[in-house]
N, C-alpha and C. Protein backbone atom coordinates (compact mmCIF):
# COMPACT_ATOMS: atom_id res chain seq x y z
N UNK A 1 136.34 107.15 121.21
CA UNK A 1 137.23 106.05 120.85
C UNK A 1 138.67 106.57 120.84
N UNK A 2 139.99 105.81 121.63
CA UNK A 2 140.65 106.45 121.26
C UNK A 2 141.66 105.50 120.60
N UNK A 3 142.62 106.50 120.17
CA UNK A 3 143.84 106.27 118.77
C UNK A 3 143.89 104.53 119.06
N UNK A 4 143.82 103.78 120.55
CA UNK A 4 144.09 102.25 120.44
C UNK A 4 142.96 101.25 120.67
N UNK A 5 141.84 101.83 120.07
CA UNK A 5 140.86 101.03 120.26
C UNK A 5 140.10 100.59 119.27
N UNK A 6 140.72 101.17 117.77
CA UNK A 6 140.76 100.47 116.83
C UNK A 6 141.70 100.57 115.37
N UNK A 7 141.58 99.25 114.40
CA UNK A 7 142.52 99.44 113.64
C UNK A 7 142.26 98.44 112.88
N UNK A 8 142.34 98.75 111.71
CA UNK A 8 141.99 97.99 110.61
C UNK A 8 143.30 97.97 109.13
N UNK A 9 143.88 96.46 108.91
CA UNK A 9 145.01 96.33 108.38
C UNK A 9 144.34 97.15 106.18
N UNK A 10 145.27 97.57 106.19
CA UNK A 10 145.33 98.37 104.96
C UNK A 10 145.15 96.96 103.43
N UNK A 11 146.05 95.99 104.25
CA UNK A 11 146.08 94.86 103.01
C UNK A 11 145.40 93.79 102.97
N UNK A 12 145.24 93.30 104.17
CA UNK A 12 144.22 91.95 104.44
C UNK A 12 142.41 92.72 104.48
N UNK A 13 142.86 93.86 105.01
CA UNK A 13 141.20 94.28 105.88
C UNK A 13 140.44 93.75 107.24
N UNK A 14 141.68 93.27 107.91
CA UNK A 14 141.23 92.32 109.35
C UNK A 14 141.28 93.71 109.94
N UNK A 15 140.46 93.18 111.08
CA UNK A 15 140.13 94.60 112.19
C UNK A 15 139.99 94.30 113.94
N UNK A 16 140.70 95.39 114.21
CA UNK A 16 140.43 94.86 115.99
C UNK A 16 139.76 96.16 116.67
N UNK A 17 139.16 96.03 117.68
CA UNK A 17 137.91 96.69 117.69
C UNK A 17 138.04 97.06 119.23
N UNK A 18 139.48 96.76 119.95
CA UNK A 18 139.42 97.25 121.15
C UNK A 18 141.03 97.18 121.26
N UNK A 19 141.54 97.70 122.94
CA UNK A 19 142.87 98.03 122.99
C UNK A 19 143.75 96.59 122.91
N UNK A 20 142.89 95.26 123.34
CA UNK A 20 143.65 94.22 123.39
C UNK A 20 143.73 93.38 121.83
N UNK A 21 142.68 93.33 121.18
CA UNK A 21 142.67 93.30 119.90
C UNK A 21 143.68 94.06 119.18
N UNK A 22 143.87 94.89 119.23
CA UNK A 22 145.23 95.90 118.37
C UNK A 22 146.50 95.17 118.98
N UNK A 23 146.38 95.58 120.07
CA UNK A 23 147.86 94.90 120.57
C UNK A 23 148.25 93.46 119.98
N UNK A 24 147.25 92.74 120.12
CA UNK A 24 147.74 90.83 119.34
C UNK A 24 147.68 90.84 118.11
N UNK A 25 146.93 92.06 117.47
CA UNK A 25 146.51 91.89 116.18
C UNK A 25 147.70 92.36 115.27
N UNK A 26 147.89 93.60 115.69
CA UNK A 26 148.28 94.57 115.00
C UNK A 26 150.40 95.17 115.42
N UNK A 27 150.18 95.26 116.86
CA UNK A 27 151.22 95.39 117.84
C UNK A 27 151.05 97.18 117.68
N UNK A 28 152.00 97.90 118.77
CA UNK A 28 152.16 99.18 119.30
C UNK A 28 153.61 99.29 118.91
N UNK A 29 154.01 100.51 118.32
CA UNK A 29 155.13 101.00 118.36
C UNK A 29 155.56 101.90 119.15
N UNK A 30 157.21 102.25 119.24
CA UNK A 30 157.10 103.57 119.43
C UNK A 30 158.42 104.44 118.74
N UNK A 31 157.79 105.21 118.42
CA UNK A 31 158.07 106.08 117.27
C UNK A 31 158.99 107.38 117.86
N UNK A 32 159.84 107.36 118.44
CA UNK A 32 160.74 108.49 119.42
C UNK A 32 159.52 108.58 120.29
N UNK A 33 159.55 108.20 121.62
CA UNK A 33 158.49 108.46 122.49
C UNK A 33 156.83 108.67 122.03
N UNK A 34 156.21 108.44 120.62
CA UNK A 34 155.13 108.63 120.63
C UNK A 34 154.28 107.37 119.95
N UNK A 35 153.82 106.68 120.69
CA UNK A 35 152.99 105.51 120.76
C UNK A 35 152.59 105.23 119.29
N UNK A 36 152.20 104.21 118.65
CA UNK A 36 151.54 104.46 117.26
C UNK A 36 150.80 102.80 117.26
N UNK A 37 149.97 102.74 116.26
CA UNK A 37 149.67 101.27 116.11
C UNK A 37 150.14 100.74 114.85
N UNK A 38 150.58 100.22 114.73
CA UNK A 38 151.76 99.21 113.51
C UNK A 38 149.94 98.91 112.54
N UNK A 39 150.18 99.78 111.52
CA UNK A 39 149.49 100.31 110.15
C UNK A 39 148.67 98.55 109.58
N UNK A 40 149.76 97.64 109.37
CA UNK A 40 149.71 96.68 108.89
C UNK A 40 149.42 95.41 110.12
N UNK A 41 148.42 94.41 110.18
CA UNK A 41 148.51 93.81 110.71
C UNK A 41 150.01 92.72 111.03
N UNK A 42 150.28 91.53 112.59
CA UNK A 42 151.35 91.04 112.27
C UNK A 42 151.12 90.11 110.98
N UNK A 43 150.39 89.71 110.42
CA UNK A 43 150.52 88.04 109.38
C UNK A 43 150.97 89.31 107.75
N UNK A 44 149.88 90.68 107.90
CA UNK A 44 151.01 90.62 106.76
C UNK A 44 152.21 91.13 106.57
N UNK A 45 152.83 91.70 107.79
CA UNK A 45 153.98 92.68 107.63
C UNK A 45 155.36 90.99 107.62
């Protein structure tokens, strides 16, 4: 599995379970050139 294929929000507990799921769910950052997945889903940030 890798780092974008899953992710689960810290405050709600919603979860996405593949790379396109994270991306709508959650969104991708980037952090000085290094990719990350935004910790918090978008509804609760």
């Amino acid at each position: 599995m890798g780092k974008f294929d899953y992710a689960k929000c810290p405050n709600c507990g919603k979860v996405a379970h593949n790379r396109q799921e994270v991306d709508e769910r959650f969104g991708i950052r980037n952090n000085d050139g290094n990719l990350m997945v935004q910790s918090w889903c978008r509804k609760c940030r």
